[in-house]
Protein backbone atom coordinates (compact mmCIF):
# COMPACT_ATOMS: atom_id res chain seq x y z
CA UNK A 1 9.87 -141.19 -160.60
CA UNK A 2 6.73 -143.29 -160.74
CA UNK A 3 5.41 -145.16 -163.66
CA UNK A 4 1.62 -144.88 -163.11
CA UNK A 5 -0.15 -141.88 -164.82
CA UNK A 6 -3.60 -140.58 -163.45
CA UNK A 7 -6.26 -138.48 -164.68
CA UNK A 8 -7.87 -136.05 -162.35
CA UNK A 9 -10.64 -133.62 -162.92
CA UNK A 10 -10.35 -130.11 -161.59
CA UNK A 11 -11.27 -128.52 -159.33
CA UNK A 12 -10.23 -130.87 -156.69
CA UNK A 13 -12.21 -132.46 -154.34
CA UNK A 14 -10.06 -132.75 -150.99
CA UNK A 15 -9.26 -136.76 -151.09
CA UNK A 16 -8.20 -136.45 -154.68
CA UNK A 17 -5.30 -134.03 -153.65
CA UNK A 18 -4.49 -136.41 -150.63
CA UNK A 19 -4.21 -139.61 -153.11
CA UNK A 20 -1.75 -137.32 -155.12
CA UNK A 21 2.00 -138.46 -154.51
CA UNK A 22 5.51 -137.05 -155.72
CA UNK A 23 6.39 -138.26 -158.55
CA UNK A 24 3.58 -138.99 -160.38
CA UNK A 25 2.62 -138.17 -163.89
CA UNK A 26 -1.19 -136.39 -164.11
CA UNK A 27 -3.36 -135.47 -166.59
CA UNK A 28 -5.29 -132.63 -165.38
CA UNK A 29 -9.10 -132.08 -167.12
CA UNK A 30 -11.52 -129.41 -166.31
CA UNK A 31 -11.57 -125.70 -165.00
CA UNK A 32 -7.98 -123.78 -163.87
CA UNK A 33 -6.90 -120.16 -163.35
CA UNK A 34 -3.96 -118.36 -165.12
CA UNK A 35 -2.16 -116.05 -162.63
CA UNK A 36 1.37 -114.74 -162.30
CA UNK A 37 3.55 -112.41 -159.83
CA UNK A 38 1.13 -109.16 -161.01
CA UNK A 39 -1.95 -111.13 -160.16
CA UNK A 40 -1.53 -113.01 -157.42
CA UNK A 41 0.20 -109.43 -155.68
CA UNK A 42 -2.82 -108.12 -156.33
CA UNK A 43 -4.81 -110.72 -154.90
CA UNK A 44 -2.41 -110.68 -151.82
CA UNK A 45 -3.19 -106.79 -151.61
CA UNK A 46 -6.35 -107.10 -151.92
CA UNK A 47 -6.57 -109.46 -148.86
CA UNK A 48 -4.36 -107.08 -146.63
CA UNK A 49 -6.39 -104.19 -147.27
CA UNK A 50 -9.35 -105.95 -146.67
CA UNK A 51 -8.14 -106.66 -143.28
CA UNK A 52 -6.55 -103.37 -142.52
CA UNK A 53 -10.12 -102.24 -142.91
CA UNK A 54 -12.36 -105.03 -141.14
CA UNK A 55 -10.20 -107.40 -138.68
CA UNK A 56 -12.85 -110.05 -139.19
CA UNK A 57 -11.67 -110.16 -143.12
CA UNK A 58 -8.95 -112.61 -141.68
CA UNK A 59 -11.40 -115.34 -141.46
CA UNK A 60 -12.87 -115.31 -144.34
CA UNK A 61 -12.35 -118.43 -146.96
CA UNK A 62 -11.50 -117.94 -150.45
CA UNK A 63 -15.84 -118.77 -151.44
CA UNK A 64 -16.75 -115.44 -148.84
CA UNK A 65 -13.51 -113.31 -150.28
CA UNK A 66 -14.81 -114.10 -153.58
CA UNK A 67 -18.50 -113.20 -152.35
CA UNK A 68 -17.49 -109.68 -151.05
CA UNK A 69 -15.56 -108.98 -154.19
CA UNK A 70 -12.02 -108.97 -152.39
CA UNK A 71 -10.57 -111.68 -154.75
CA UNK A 72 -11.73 -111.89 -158.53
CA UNK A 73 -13.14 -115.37 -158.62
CA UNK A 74 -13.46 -118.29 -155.39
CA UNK A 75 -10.16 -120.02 -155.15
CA UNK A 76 -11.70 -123.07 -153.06
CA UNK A 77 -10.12 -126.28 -154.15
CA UNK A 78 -9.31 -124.48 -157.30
CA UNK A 79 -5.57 -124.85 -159.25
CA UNK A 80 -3.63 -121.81 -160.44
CA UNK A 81 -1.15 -122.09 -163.59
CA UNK A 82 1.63 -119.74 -163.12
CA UNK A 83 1.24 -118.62 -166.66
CA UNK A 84 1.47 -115.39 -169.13
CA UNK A 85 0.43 -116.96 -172.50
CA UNK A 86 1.91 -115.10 -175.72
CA UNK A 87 -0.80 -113.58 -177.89
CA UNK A 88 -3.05 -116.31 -179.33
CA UNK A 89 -2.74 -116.34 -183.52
CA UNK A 90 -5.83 -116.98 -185.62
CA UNK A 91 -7.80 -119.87 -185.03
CA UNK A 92 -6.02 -120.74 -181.49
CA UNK A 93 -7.61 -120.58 -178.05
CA UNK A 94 -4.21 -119.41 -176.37
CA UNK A 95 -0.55 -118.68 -177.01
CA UNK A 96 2.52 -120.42 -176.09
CA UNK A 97 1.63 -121.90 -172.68
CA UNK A 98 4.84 -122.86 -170.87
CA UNK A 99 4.55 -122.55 -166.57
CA UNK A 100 7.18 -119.21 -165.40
CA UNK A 101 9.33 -120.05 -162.52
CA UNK A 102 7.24 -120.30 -159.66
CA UNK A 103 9.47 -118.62 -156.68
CA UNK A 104 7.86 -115.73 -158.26
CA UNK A 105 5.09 -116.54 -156.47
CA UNK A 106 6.47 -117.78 -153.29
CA UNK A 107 5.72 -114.39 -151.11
CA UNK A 108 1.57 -114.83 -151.79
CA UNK A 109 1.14 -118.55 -151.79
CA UNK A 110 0.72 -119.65 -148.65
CA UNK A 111 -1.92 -116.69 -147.81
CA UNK A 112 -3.60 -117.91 -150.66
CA UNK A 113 -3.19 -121.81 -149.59
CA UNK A 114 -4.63 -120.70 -146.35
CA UNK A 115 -7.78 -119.29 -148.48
CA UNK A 116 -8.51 -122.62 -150.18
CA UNK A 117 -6.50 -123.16 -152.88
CA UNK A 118 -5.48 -126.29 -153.87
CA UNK A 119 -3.00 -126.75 -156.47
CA UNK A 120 -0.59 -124.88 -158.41
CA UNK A 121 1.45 -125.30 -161.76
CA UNK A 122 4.70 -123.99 -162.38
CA UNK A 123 8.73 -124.92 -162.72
CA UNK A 124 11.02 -124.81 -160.18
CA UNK A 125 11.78 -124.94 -156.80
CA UNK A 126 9.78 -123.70 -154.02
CA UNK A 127 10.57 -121.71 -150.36
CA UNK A 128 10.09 -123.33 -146.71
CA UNK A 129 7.24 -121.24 -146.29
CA UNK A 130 5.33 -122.82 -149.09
CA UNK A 131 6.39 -126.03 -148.60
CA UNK A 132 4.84 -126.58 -144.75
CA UNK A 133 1.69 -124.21 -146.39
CA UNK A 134 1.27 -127.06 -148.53
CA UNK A 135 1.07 -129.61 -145.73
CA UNK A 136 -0.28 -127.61 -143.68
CA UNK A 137 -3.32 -127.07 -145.93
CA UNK A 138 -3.22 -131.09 -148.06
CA UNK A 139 -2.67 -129.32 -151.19
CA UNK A 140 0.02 -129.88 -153.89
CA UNK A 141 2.13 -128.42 -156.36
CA UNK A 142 2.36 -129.21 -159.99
CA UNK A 143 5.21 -128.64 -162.80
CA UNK A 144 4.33 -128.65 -166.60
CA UNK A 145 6.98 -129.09 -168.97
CA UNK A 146 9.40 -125.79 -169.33
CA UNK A 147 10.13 -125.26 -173.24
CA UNK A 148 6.54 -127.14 -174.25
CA UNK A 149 4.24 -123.97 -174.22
CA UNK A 150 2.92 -124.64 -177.79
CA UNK A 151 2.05 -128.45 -177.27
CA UNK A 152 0.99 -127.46 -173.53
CA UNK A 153 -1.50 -124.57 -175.61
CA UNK A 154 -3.14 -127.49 -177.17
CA UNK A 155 -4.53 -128.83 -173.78
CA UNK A 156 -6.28 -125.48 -173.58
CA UNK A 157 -9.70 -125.68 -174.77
CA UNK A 158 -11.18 -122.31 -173.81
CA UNK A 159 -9.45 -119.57 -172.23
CA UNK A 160 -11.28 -116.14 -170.94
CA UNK A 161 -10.26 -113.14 -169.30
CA UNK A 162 -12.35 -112.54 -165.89
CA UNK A 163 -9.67 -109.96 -163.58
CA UNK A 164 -7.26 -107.66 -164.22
CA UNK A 165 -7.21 -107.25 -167.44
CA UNK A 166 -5.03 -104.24 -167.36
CA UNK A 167 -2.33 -106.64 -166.82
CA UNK A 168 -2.36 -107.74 -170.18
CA UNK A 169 -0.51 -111.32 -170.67
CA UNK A 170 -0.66 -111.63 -166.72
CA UNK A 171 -4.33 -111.02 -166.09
CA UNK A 172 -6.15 -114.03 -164.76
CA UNK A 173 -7.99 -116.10 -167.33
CA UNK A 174 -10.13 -118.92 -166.37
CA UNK A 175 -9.52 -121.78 -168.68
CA UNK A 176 -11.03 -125.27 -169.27
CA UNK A 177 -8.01 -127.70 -169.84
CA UNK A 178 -8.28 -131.83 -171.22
CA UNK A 179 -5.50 -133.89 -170.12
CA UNK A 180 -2.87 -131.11 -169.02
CA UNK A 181 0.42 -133.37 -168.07
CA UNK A 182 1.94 -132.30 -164.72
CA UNK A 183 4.03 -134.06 -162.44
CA UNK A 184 3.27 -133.88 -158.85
CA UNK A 185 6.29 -132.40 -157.46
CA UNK A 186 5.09 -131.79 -153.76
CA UNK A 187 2.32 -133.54 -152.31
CA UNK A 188 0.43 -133.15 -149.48
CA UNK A 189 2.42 -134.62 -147.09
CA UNK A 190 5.71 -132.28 -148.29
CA UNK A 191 7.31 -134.94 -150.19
CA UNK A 192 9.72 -132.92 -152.46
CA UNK A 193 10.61 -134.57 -156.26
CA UNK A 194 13.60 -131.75 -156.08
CA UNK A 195 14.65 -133.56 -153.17
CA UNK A 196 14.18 -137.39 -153.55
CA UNK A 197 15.27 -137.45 -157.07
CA UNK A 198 18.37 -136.11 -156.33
CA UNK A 199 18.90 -138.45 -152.85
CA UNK A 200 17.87 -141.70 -155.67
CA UNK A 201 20.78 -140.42 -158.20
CA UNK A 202 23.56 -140.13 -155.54
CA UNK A 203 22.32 -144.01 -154.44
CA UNK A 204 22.44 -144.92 -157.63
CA UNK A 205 25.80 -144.06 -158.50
């Protein structure tokens, strides 16, 4: 795993992504979404329907979706935590923020990658299909720290609602985040942490 720690502001612009490689520490700063399974099925839906209805739907980008009010906010170059926050106490901006396991998610991510988004944070592996959606649109995905939702709360500096509330914990919240740690677990060009960390142990031994 590399050494060298980097901090990026969000959202990304394209060549930040690209300079992104496995295995690097990050410290994200700036403006991410919240959304889990519920969410992003609904977003996924939402798309479908939208395309059921008007074939030329299918080439919109996530800035025109957005624009016609198919998805709740414009997931260009944007990052999505795959998070459900616990109820915030008094005085806190958030809950317990730990990522969910992100193969949750696998089914709608790489329609969404195909829409524009960039990154995502979660824990876990992830499916072929997401993997060569990642390459095949430079972006990358992220994990935060499974267990460390209260110290990952305290990188949270605002948090509010803007879709779905009616999902409770799982609606999506736009949040503004100062130095959020990730690791970059798949970069652009599909190199997979799972993967190479495991291939460096055996050689090790």
């Amino acid at each position: 795993m590399s050494e060298e720690k980097k901090k990026v502001n969000v959202p990304f612009e394209k060549k930040d992504v690209i300079n992104l490689k496995s295995g690097e520490y990050i410290y994200l700063t700036g403006t991410i979404y919240s959304a889990r399974d519920a969410a992003h099925k609904r977003m996924y839906d939402s798309i479908n329907e939208a395309v059921e209805k008007d074939g030329s739907v299918a080439d919109y980008d996530g800035k025109k979706l957005f624009e016609e009010g198919i998805l709740p906010f414009d997931i260009t170059d944007n990052v999505i935590y795959y998070l459900g926050p616990t109820p915030a106490k008094p005085g806190q901006v958030i809950g317990s923020a730990g990522p969910t396991t992100s193969t949750r998610m696998d089914k709608y991510t790489p329609l969404l990658l195909s829409k524009g988004l960039s990154g995502m944070i979660g824990k876990g592996k992830r499916g072929e299909a997401v993997i060569n959606a990642i390459v095949d649109n430079k972006a990358v995905y992220f994990a935060a720290v499974g267990g460390a939702g209260a110290l990952l709360s305290k990188c949270i500096k605002k948090s509010e609602v803007i879709a779905y509330d009616d999902l409770g914990t799982e609606a999506i919240r736009e949040m503004y985040v100062e130095d959020l740690p990730v690791i970059v677990v798949i970069d652009s060009e599909g190199n997979n942490l799972y993967e190479t960390a495991i291939e460096e142990y055996k050689a090790n031994k």
